[in-house]
C-alpha atoms as a PDB file:
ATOM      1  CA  UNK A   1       0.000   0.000   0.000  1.00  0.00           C
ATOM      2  CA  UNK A   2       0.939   3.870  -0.526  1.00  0.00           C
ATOM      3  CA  UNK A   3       1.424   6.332   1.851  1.00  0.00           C
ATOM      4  CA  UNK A   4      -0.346   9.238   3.429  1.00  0.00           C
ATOM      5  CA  UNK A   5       0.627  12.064   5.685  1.00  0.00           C
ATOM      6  CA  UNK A   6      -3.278  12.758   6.438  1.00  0.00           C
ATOM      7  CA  UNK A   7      -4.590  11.545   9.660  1.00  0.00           C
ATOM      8  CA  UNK A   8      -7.866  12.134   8.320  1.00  0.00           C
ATOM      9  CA  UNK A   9      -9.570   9.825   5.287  1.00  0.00           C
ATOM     10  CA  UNK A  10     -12.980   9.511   3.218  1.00  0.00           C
ATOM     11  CA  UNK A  11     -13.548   6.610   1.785  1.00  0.00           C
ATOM     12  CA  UNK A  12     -15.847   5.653  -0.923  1.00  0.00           C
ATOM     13  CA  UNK A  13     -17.512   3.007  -2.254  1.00  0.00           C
ATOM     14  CA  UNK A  14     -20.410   2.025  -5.250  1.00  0.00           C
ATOM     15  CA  UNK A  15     -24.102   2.291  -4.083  1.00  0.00           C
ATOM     16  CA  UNK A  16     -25.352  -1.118  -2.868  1.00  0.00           C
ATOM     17  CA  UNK A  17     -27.952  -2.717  -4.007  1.00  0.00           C
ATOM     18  CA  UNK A  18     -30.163  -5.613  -3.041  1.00  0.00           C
ATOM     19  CA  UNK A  19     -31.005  -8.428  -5.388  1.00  0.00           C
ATOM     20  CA  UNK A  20     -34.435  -9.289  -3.420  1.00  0.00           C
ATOM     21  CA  UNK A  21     -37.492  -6.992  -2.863  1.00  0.00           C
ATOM     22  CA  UNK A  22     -36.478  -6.368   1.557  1.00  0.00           C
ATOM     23  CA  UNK A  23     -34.220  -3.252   0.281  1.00  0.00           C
ATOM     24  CA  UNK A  24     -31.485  -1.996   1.483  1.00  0.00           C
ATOM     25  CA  UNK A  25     -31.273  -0.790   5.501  1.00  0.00           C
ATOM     26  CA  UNK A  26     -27.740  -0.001   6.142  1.00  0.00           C
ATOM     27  CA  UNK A  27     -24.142  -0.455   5.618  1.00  0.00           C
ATOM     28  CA  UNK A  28     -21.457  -1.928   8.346  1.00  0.00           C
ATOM     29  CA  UNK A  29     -18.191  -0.948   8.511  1.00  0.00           C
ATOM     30  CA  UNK A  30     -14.846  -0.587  10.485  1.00  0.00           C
ATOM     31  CA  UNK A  31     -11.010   0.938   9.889  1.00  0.00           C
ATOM     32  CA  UNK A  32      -8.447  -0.670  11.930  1.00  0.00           C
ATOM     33  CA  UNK A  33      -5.266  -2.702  11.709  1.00  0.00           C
ATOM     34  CA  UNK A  34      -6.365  -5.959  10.558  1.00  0.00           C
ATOM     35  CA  UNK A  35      -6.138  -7.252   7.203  1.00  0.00           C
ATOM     36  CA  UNK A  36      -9.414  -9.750   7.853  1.00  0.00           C
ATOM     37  CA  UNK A  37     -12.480  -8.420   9.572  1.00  0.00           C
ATOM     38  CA  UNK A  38     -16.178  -8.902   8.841  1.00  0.00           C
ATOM     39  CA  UNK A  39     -18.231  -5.569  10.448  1.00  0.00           C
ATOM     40  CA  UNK A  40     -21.498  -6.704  12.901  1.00  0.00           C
ATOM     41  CA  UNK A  41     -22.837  -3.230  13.634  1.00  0.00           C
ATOM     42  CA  UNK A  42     -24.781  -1.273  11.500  1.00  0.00           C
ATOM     43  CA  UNK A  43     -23.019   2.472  11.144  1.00  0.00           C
ATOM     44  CA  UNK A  44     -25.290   3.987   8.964  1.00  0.00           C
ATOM     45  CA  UNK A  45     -29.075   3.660   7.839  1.00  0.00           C
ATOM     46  CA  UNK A  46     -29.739   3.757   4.634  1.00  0.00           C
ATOM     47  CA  UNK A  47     -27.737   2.857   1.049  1.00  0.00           C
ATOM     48  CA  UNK A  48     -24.358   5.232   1.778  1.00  0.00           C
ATOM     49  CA  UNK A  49     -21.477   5.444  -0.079  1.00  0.00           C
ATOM     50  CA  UNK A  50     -18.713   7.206   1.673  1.00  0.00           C
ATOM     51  CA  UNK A  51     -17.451   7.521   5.129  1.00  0.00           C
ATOM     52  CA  UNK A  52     -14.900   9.903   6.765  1.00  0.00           C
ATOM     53  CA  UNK A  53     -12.397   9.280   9.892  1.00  0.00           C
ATOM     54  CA  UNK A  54     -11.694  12.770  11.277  1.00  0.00           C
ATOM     55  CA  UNK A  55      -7.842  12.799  13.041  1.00  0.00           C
ATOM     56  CA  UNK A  56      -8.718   8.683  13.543  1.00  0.00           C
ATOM     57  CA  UNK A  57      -5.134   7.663  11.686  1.00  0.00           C
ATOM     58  CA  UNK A  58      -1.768   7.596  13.732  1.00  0.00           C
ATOM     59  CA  UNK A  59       1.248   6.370  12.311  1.00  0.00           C
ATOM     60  CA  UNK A  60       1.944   3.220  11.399  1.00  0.00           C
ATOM     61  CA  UNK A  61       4.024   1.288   8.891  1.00  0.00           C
ATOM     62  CA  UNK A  62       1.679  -1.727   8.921  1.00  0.00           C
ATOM     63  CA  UNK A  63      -1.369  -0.262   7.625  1.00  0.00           C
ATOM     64  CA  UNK A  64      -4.799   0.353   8.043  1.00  0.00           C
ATOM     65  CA  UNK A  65      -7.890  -1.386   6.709  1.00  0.00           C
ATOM     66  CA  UNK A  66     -11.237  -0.570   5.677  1.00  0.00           C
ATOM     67  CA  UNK A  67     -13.703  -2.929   5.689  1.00  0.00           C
ATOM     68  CA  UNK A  68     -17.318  -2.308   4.864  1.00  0.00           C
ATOM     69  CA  UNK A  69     -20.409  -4.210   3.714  1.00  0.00           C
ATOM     70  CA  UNK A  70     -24.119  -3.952   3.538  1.00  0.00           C
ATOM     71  CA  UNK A  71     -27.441  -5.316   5.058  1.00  0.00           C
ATOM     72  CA  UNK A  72     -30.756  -5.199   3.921  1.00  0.00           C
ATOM     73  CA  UNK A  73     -34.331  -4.984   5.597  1.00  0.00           C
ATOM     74  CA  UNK A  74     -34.341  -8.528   6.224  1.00  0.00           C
ATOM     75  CA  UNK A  75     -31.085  -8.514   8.100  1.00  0.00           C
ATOM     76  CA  UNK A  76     -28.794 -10.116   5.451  1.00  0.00           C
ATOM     77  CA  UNK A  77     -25.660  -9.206   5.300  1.00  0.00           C
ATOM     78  CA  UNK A  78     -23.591  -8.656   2.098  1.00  0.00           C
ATOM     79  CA  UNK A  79     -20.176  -9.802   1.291  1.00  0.00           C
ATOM     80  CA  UNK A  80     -16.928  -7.761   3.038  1.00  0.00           C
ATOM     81  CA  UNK A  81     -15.644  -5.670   0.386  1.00  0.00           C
ATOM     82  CA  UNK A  82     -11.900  -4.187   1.840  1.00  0.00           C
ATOM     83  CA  UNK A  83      -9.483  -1.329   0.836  1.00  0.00           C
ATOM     84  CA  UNK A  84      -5.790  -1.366   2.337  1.00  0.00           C
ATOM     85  CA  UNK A  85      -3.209  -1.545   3.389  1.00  0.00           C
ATOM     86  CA  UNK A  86      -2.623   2.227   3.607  1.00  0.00           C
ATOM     87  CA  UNK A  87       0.089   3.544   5.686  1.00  0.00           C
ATOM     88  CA  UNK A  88       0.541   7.062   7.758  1.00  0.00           C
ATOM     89  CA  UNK A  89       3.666   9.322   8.464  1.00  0.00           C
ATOM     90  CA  UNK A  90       2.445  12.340   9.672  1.00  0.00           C
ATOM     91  CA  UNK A  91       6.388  13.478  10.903  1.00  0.00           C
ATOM     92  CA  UNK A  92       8.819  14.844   9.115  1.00  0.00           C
ATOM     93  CA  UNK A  93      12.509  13.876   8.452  1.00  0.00           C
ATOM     94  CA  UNK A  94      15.363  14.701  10.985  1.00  0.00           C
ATOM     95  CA  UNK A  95      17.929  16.400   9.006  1.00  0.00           C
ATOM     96  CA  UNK A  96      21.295  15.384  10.187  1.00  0.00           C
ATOM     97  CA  UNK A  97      24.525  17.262   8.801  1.00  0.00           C
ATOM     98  CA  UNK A  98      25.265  18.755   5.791  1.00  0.00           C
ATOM     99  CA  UNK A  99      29.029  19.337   4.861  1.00  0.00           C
ATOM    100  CA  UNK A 100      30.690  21.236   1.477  1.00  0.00           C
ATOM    101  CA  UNK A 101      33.561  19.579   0.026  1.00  0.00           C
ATOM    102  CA  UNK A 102      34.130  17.865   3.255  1.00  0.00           C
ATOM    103  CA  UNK A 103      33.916  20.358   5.753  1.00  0.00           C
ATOM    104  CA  UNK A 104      36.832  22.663   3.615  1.00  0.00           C
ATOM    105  CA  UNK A 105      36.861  26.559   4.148  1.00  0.00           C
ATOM    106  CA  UNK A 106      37.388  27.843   0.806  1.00  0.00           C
ATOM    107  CA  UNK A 107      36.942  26.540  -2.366  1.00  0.00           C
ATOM    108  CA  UNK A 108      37.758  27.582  -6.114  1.00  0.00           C
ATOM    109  CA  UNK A 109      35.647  25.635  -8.150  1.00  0.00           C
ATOM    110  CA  UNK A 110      31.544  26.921  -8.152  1.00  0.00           C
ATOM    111  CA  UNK A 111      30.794  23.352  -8.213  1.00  0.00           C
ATOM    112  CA  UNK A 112      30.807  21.949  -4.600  1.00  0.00           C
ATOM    113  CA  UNK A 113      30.255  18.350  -3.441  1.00  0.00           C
ATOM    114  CA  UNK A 114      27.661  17.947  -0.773  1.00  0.00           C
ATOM    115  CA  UNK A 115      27.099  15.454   1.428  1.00  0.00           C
ATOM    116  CA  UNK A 116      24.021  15.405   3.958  1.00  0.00           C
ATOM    117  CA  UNK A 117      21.194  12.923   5.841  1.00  0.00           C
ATOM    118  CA  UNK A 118      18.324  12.701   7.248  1.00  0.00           C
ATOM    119  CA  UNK A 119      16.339  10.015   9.696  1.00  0.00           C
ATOM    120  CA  UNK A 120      12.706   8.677   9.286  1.00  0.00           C
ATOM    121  CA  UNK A 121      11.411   6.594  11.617  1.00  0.00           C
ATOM    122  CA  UNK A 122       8.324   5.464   9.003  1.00  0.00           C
ATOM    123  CA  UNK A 123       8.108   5.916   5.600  1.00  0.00           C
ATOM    124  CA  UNK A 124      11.971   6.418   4.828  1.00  0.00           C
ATOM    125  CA  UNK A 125      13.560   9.459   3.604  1.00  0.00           C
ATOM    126  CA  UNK A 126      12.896   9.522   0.054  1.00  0.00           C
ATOM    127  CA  UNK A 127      14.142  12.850  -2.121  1.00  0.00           C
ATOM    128  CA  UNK A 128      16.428  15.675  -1.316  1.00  0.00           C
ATOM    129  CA  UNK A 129      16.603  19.368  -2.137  1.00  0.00           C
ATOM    130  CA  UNK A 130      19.189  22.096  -2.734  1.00  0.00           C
ATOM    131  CA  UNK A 131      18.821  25.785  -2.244  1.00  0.00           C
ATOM    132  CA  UNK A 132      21.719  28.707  -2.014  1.00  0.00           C
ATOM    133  CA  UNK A 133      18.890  31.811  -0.585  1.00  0.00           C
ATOM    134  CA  UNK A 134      16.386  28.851   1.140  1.00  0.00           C
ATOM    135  CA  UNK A 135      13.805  30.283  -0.680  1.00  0.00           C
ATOM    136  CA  UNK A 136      14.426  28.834  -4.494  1.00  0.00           C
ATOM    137  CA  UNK A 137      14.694  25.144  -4.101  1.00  0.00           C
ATOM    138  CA  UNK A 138      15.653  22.563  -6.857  1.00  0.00           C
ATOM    139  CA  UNK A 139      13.752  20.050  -7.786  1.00  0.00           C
ATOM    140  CA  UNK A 140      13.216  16.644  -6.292  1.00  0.00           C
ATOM    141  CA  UNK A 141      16.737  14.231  -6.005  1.00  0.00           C
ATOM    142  CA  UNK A 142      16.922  11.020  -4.913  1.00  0.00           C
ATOM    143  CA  UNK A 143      17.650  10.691  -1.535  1.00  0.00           C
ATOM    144  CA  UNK A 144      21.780   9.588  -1.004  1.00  0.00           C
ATOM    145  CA  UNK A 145      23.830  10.151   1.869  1.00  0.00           C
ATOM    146  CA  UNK A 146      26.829   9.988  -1.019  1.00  0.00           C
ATOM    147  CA  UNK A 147      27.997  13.091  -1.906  1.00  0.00           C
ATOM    148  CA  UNK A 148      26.668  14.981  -5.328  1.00  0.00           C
ATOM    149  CA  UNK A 149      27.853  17.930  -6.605  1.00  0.00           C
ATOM    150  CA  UNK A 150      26.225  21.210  -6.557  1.00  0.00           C
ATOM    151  CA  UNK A 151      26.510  24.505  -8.657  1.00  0.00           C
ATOM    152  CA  UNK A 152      26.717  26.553  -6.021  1.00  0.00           C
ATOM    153  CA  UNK A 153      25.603  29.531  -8.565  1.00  0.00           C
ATOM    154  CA  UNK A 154      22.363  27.797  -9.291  1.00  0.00           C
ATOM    155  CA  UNK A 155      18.899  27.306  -6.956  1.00  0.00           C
ATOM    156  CA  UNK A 156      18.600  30.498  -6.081  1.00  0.00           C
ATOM    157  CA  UNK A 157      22.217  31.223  -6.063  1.00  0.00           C
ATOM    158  CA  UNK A 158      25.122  33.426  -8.372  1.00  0.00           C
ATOM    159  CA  UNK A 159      28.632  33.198  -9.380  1.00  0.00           C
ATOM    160  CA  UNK A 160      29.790  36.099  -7.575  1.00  0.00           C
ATOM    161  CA  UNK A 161      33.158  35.172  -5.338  1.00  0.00           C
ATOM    162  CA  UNK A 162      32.237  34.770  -1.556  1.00  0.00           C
ATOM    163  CA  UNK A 163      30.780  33.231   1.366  1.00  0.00           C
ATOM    164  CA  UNK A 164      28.493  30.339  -0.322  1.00  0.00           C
ATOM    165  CA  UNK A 165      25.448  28.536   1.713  1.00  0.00           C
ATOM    166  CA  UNK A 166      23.990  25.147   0.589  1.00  0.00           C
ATOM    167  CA  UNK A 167      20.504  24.381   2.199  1.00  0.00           C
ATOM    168  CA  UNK A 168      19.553  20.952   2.393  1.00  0.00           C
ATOM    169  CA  UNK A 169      15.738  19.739   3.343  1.00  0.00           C
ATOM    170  CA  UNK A 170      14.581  15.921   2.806  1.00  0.00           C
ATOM    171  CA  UNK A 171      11.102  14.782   1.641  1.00  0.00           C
ATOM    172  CA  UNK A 172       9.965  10.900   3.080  1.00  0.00           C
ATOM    173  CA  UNK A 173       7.778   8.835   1.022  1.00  0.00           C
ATOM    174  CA  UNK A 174       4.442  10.335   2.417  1.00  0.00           C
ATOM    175  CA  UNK A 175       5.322  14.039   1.584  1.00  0.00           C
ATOM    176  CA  UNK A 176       6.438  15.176   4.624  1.00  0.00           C
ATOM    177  CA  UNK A 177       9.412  17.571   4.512  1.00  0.00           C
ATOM    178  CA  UNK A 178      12.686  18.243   7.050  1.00  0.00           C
ATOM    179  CA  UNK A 179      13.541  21.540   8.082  1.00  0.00           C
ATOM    180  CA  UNK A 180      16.605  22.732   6.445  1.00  0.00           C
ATOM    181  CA  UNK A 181      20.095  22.280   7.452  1.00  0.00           C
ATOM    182  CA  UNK A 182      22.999  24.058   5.738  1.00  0.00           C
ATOM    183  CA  UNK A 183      27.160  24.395   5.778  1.00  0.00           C
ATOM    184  CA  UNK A 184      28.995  27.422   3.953  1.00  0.00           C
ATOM    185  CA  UNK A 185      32.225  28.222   2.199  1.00  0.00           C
ATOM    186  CA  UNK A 186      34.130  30.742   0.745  1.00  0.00           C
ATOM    187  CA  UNK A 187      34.421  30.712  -3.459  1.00  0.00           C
ATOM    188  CA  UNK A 188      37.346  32.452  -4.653  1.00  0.00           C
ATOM    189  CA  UNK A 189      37.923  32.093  -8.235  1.00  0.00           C
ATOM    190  CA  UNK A 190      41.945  31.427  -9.022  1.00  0.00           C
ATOM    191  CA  UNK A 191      43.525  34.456 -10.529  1.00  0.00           C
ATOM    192  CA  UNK A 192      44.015  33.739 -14.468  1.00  0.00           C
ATOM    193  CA  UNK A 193      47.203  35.516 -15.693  1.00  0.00           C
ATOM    194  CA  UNK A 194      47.221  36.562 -19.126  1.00  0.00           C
ATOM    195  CA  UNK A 195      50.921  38.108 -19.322  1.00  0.00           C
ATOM    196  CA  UNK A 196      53.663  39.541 -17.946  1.00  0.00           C
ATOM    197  CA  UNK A 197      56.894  41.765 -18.410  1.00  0.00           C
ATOM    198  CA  UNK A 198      59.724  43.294 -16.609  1.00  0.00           C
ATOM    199  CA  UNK A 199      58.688  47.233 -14.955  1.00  0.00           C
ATOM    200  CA  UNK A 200      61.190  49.938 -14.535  1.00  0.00           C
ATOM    201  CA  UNK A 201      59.480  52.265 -11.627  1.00  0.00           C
ATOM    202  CA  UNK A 202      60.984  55.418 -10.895  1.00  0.00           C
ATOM    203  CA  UNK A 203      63.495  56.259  -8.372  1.00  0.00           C
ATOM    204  CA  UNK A 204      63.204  52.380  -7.731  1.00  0.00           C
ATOM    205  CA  UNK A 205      66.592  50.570  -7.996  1.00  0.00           C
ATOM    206  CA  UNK A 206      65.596  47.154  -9.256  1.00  0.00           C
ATOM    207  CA  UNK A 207      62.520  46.009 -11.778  1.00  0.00           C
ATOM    208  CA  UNK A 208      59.360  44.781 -11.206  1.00  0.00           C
ATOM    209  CA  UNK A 209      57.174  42.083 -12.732  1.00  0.00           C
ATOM    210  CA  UNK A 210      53.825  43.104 -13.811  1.00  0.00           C
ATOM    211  CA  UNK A 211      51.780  40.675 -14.407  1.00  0.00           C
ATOM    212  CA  UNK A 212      48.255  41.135 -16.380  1.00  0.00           C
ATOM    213  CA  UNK A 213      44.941  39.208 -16.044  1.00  0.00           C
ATOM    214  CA  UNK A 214      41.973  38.647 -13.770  1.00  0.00           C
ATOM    215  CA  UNK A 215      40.603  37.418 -10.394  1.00  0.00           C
ATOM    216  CA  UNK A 216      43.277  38.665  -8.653  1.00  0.00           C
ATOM    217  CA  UNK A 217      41.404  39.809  -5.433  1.00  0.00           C
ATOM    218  CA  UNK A 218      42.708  38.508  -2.491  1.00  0.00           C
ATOM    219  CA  UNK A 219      46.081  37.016  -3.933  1.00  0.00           C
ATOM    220  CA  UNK A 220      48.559  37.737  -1.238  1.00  0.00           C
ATOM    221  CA  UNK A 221      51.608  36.414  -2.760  1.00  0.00           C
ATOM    222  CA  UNK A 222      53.137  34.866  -6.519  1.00  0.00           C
ATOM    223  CA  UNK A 223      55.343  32.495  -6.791  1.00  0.00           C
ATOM    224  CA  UNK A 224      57.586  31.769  -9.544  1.00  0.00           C
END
């Protein structure tokens, strides 16, 4: 059977009908655990064809049953007709850690590899999502605690050089979702030199090197 995250369920069923000429007086029914039940007491008068358990379901990875079946005027019974197993999971997924390239303070590449999990105690934790402003979220991944790389410029995100935050939420199998956990590191792009040649400076004694290109915010010191 599927999975719900409602506590509360309708069910429905086709209008019975009775072969002989007594008509139909009521219908029998009952929701509970077991996969074989016949229902004794009448529920309803007359020829219904839906019923609704308000906040009745807990969870439960075994399943609940509906059984239901009809009587007529004479006091016969009709045969059990039975829906189920349907499961509940009406709590969301603990979100454990979530780590960038291993835990690493900066990084140079845009593309990080993230790593994160999540606990379910009943349905399981299913898909995964991604977002860099926890607003704009990605769409549905399967659930891995392996790591997968990330464009950290995408989801809500851009390719500007700084601090970098990847949000993490998990979705189980009944469609409940985590609260988000995230880690964060610094992108700096590596500087991309394009040239260089020898400077005279004045009053200066010995040449310099000049070098030419981009990204070179931050650089502290060249070695040649």
């Amino acid at each position: 059977g599927g999975w719900s995250n409602k506590k509360t369920i309708t069910l429905k069923w086709t209008k019975p009908t009775d072969s002989g000429c007594a008509g139909i007086y009521g219908m029998a029914w009952n929701l509970g655990t077991s996969a074989t039940s016949t229902p004794t007491v009448i529920d309803k008068v007359g020829a219904v064809t839906s019923a609704t358990f308000t906040n009745a379901l807990a969870n439960t990875s075994s399943g609940y049953y509906f059984h239901v079946r009809s009587q007529d005027n004479a006091k016969n019974y009709g045969s059990v007709a039975k829906v189920g197993p349907f499961k509940i999971d009406t709590t969301a997924p603990t979100m454990g850690a979530v780590s960038i390239n291993k835990g690493a303070t900066y990084t140079s590449s845009i593309v990080g590899s993230v790593t994160a999990s999540a606990s379910d105690t009943y349905s399981g934790a299913k898909y995964m999502q991604y977002s860099m402003n926890g607003s704009t979220w990605s769409g549905l991944y399967t659930y891995t605690t392996a790591a997968r790389n990330v464009n950290l410029s995408s989801f809500g995100g851009n390719a500007n050089e700084g601090t970098k935050t990847v949000r993490v939420r998990v979705r189980d199998a009944a469609g409940n979702i985590s609260t988000a956990k995230s880690d964060s590191i610094t992108y700096m792009r590596l500087p991309n030199i394009t040239g260089g040649t020898v400077t005279s400076l004045p009053n200066v004694t010995s040449s310099y090197y000049r070098l030419t290109g981009t990204d070179f915010n931050g650089t502290n010191k060249v070695t040649f």
